[in-house]
C-alpha atoms as a PDB file:
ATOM      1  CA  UNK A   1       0.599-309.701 214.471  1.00  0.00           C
ATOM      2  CA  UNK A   2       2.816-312.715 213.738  1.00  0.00           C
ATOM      3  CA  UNK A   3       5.998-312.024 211.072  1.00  0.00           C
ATOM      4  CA  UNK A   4       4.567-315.033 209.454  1.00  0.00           C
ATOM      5  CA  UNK A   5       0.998-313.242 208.942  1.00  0.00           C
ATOM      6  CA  UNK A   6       2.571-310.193 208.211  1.00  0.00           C
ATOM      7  CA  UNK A   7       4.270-311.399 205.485  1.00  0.00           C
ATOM      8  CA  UNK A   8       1.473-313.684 203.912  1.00  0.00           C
ATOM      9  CA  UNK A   9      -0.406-310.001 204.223  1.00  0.00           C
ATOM     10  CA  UNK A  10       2.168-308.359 201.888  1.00  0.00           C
ATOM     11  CA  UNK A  11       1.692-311.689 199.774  1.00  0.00           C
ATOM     12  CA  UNK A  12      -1.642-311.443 199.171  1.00  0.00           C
ATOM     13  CA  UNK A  13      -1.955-307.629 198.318  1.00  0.00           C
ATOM     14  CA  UNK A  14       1.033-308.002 196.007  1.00  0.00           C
ATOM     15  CA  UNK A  15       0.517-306.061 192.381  1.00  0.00           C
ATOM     16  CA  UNK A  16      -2.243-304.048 194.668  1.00  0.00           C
ATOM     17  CA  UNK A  17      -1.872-300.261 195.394  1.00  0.00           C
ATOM     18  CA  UNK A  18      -1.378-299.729 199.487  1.00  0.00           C
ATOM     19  CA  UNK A  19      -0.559-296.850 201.916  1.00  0.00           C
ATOM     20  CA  UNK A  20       2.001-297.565 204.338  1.00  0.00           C
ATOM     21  CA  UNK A  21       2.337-295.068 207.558  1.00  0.00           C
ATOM     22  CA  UNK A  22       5.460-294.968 209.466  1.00  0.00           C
ATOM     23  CA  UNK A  23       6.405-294.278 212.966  1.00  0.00           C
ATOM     24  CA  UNK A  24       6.953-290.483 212.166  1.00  0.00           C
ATOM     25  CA  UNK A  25       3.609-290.232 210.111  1.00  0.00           C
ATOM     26  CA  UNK A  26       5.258-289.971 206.779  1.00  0.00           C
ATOM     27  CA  UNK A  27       3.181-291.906 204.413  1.00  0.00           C
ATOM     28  CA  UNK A  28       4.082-294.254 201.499  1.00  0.00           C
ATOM     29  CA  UNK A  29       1.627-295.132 198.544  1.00  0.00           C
ATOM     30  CA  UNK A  30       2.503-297.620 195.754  1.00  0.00           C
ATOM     31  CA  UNK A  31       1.966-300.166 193.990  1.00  0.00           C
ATOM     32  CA  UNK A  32       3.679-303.654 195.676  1.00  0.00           C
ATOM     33  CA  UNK A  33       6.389-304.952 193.128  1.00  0.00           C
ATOM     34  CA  UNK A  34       8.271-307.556 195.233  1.00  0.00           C
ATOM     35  CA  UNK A  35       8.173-308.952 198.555  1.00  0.00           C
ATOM     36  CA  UNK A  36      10.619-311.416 200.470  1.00  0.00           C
ATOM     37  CA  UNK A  37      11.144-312.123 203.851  1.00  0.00           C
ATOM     38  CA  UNK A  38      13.142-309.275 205.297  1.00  0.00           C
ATOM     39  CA  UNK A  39      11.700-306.433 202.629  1.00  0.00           C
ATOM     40  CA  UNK A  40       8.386-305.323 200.824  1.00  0.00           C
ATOM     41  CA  UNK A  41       9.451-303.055 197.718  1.00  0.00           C
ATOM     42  CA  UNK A  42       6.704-300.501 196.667  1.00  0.00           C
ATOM     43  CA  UNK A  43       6.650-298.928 193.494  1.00  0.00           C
ATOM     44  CA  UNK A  44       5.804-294.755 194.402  1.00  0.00           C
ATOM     45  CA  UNK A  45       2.660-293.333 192.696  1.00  0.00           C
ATOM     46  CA  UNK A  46       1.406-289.765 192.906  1.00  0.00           C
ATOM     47  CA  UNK A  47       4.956-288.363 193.156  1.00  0.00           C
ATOM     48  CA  UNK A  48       2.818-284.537 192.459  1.00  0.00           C
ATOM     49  CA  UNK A  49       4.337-283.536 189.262  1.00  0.00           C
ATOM     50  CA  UNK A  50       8.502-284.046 190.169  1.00  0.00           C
ATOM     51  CA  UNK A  51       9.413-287.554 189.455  1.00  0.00           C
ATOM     52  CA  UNK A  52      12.288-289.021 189.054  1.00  0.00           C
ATOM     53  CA  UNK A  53      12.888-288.566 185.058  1.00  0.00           C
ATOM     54  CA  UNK A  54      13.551-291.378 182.661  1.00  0.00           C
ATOM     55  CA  UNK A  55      16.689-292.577 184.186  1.00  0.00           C
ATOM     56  CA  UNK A  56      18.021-293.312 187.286  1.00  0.00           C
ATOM     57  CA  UNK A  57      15.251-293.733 189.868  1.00  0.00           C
ATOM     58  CA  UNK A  58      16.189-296.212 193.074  1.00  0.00           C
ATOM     59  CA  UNK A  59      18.827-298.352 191.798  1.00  0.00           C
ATOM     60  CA  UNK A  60      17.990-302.215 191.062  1.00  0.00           C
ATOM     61  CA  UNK A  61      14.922-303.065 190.357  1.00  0.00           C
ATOM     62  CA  UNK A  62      11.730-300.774 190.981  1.00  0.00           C
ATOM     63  CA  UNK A  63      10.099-299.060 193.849  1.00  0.00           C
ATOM     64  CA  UNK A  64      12.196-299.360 197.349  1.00  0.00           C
ATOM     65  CA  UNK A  65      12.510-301.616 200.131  1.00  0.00           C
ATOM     66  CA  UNK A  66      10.646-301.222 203.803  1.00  0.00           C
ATOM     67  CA  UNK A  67      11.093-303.687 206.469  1.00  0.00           C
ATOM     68  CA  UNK A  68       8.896-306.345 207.655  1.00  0.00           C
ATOM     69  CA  UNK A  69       9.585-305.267 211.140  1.00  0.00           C
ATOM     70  CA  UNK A  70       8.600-301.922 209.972  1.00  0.00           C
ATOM     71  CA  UNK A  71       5.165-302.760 208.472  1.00  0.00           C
ATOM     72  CA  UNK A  72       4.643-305.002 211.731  1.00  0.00           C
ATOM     73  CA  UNK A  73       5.416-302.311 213.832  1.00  0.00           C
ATOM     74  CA  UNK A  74       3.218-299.932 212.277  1.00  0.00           C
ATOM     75  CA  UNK A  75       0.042-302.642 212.492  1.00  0.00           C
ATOM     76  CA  UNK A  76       1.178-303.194 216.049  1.00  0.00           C
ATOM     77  CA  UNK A  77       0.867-299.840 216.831  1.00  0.00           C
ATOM     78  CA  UNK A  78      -2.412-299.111 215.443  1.00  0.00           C
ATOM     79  CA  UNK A  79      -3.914-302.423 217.609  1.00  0.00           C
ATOM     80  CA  UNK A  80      -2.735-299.930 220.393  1.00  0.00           C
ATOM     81  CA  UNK A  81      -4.319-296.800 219.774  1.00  0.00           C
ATOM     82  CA  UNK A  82      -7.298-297.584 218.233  1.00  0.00           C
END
């Protein structure tokens, strides 16, 4: 899949809740808060009771950055096992 549609992807389910799964299976489900051309920033739901308080949390702004390349990647690599 095209960077280009990749992004425009992450556009349109923007303010939607998504699962992500990486390379190494670990799994990431949140809400999309921000999205620019390099980054997608998810905002982490169901974090099973241990959360990350009142303060603190991932720095600026909320949720935390995952690559484009990484997303693509991920959709690339589903095209070839499925």
């Amino acid at each position: 899949m095209p960077y280009s549609n990749m992004y425009n992807l992450c556009c349109k389910y923007h303010g939607q809740m998504v699962r992500i799964t990486g390379r190494d299976g670990k799994v990431h489900i949140g809400e999309i808060t921000r999205v620019n051309k390099d980054y997608v920033w998810l905002r982490p739901r169901n974090l099973g009771g241990y959360g990350y308080g009142f303060f603190g949390g991932y720095g600026r702004g909320y949720g935390y950055p995952l690559a484009l390349g990484f997303i693509t990647g991920i959709v690339l690599a589903s095209a070839f096992f499925w």
